[in-house]
N, C-alpha and C. Protein backbone atom coordinates (compact mmCIF):
# COMPACT_ATOMS: atom_id res chain seq x y z
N UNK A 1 3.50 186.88 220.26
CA UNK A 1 4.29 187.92 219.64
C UNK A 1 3.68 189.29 219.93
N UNK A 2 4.38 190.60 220.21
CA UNK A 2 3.98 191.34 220.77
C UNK A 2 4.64 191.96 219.23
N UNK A 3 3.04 193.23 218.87
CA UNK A 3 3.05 193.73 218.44
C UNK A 3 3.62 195.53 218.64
N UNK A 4 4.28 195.51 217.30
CA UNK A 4 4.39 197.38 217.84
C UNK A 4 4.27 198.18 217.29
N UNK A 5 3.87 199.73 217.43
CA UNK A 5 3.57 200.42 217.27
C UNK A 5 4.48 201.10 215.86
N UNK A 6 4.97 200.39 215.68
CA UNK A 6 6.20 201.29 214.30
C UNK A 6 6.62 199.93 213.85
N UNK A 7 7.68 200.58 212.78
CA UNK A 7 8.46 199.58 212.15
C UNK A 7 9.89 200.07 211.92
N UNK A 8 11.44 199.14 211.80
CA UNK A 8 11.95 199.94 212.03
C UNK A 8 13.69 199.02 211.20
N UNK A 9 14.21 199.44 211.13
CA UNK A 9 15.50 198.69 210.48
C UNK A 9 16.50 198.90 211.42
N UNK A 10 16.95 197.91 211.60
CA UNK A 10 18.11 198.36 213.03
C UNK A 10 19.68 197.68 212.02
N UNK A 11 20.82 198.94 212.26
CA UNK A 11 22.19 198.23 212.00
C UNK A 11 22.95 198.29 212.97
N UNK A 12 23.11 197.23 213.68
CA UNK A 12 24.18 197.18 215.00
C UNK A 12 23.34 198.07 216.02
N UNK A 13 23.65 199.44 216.65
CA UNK A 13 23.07 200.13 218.12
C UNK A 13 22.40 201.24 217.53
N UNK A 14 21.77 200.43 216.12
CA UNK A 14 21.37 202.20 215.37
C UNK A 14 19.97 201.74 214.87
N UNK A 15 18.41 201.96 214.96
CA UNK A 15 17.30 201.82 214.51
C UNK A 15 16.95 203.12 213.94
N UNK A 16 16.27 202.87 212.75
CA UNK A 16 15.68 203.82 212.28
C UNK A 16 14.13 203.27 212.43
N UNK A 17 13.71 203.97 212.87
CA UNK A 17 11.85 203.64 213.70
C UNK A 17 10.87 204.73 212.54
N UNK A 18 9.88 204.24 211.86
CA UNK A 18 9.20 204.72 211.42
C UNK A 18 7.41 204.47 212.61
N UNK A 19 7.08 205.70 212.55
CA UNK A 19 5.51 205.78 212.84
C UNK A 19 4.50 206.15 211.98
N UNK A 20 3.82 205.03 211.92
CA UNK A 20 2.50 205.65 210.77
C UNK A 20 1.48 207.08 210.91
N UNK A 21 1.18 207.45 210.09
CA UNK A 21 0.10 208.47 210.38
C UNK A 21 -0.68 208.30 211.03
N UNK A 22 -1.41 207.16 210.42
CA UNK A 22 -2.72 206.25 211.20
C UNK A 22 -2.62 205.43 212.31
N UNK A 23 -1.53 205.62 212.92
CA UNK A 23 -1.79 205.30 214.26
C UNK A 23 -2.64 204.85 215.24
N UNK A 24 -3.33 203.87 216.07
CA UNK A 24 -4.20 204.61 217.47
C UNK A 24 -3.58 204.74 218.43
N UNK A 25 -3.86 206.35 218.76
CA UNK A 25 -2.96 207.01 220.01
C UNK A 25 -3.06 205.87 220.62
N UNK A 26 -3.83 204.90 221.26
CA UNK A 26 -3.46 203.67 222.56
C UNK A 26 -2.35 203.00 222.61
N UNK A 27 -1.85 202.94 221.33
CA UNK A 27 -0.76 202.25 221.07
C UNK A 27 0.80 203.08 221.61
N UNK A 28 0.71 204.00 221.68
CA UNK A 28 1.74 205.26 222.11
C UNK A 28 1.55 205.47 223.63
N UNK A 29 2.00 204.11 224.62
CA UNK A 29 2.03 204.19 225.96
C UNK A 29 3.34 204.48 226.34
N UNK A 30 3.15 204.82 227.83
CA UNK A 30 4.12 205.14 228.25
C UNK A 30 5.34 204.22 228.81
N UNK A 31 6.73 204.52 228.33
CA UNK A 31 7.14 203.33 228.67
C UNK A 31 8.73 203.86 228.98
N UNK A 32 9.72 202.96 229.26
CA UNK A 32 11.12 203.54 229.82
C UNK A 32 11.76 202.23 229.23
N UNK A 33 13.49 202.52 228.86
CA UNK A 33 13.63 201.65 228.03
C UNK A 33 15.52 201.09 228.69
N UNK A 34 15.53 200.37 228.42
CA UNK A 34 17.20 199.37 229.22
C UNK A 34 18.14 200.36 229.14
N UNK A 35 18.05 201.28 227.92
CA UNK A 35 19.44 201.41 227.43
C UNK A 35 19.29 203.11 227.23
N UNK A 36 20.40 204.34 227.70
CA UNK A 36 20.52 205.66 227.40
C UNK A 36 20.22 205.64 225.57
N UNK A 37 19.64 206.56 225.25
CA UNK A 37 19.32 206.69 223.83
C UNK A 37 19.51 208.04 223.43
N UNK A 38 19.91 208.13 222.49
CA UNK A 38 20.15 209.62 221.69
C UNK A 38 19.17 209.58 220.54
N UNK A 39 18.01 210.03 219.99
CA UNK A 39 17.31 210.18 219.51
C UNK A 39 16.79 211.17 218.07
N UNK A 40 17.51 210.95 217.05
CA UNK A 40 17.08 212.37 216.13
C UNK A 40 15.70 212.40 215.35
N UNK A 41 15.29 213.38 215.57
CA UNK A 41 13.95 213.53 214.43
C UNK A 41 14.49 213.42 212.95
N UNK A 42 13.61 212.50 212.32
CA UNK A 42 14.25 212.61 210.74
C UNK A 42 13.08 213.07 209.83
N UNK A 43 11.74 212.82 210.14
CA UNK A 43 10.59 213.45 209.77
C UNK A 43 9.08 213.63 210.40
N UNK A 44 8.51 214.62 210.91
CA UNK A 44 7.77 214.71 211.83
C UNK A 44 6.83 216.12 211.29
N UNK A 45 5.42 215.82 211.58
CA UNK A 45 4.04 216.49 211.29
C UNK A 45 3.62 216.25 212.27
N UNK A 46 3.94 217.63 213.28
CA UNK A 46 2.78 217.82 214.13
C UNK A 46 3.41 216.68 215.85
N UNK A 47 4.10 215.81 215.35
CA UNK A 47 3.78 214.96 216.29
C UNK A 47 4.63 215.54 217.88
N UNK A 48 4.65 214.67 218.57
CA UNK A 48 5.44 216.03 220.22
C UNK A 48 5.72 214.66 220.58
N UNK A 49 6.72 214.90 221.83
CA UNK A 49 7.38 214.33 222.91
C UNK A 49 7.00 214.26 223.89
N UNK A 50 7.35 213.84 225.52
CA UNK A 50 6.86 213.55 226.75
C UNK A 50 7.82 213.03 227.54
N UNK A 51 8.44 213.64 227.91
CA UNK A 51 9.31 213.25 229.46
C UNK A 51 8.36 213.15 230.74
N UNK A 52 8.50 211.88 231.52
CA UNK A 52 7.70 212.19 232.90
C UNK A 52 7.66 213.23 233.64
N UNK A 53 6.72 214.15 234.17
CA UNK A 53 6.83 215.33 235.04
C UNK A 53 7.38 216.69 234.28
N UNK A 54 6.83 216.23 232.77
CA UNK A 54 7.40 217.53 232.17
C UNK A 54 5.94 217.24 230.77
N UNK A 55 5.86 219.49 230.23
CA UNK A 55 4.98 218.99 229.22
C UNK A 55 5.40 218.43 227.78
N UNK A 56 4.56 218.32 227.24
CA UNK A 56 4.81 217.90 225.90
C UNK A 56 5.68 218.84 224.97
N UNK A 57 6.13 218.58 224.44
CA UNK A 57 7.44 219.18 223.44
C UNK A 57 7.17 218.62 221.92
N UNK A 58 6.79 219.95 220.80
CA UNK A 58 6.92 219.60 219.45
C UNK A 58 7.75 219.07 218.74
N UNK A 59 7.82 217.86 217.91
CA UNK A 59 9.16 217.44 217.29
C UNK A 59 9.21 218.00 216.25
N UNK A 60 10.44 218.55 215.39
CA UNK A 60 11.10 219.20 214.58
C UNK A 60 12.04 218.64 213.77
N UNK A 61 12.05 218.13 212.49
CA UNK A 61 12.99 217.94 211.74
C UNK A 61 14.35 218.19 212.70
N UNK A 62 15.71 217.16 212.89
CA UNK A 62 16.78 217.80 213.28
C UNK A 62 16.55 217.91 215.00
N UNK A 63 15.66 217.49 215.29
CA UNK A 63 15.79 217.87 217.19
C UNK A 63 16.82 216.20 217.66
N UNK A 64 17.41 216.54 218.24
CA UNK A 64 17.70 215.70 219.18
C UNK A 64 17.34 215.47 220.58
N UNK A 65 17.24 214.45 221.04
CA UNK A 65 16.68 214.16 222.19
C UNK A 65 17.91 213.19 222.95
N UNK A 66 18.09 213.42 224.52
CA UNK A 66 18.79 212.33 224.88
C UNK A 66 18.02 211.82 226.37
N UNK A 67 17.93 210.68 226.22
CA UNK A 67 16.34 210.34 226.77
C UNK A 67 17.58 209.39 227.67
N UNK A 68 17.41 209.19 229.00
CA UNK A 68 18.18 208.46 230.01
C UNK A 68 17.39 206.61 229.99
N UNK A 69 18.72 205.68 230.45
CA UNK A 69 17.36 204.72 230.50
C UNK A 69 16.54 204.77 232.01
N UNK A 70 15.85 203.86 231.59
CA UNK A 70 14.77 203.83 232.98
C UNK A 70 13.70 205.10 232.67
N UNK A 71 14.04 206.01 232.03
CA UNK A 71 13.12 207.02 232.43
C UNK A 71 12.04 207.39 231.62
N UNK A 72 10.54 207.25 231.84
CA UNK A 72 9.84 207.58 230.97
C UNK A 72 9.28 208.12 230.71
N UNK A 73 8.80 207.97 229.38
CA UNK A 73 8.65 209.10 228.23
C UNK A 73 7.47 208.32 226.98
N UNK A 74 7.12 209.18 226.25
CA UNK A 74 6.27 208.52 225.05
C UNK A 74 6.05 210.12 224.07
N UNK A 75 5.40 209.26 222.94
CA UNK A 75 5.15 209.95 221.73
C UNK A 75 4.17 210.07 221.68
N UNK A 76 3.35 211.34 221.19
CA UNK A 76 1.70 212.12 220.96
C UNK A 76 1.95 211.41 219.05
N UNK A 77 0.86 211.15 218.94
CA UNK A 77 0.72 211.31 217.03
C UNK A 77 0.44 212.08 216.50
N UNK A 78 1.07 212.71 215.42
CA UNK A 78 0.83 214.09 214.71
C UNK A 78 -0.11 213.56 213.27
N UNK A 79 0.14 214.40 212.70
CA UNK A 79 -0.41 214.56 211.40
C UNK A 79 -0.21 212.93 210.21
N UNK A 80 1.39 213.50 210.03
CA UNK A 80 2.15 212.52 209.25
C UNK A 80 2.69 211.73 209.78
N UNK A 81 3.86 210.74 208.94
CA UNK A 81 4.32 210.15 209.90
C UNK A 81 5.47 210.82 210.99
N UNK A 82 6.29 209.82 211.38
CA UNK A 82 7.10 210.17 212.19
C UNK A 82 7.72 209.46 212.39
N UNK A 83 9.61 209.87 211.48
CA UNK A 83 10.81 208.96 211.35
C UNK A 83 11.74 209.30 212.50
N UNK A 84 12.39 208.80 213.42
CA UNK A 84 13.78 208.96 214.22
C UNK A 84 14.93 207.46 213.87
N UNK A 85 15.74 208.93 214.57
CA UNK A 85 17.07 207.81 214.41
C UNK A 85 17.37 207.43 215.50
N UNK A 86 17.45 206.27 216.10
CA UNK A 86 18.00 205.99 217.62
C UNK A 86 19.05 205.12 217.71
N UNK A 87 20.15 205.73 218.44
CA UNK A 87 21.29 205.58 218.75
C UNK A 87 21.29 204.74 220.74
N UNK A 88 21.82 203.47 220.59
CA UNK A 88 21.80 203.18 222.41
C UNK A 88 22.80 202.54 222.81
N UNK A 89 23.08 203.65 223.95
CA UNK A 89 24.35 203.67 224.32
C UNK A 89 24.18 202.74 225.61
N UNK A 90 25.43 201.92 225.70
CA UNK A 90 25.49 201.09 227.22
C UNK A 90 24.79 201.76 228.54
């Protein structure tokens, strides 16, 4: 069983992903995922974003992200935690 980095409640094409505070950054690799995703910040301290070949980006209450599949990306750990909403589209 492969462990992960969050925890998360999924209804139908919709997860809500929680990240702990306490984190270890190792666990926040880089990775690319099957499916186009639309992404909202729902609560975030400190923590940032990462598109390949691009820098890091602060997350913000309310940001949306629309992250392609295949393409990757990962999460820095901030302060607190760090809630999104993810939406995946065919």
């Amino acid at each position: 069983m492969v462990v992960k980095p969050y925890s998360e409640v999924v209804n139908g094409n919709v997860r809500i992903r929680t990240f702990d505070s306490n984190i270890d950054s190792d666990e926040l690799v880089w990775h690319r995922d099957r499916m186009t995703r639309t992404v909202t910040v729902l609560e975030s301290d400190n923590w940032k974003f990462q598109m390949d070949d691009e820098l890091p980006r602060c997350l913000n209450i309310g940001d949306v992200l629309n992250i392609p599949k295949e393409t990757y990306h990962r999460v820095i750990a901030g302060k607190g935690k760090l809630i999104v909403r993810i939406e995946e589209h065919g």
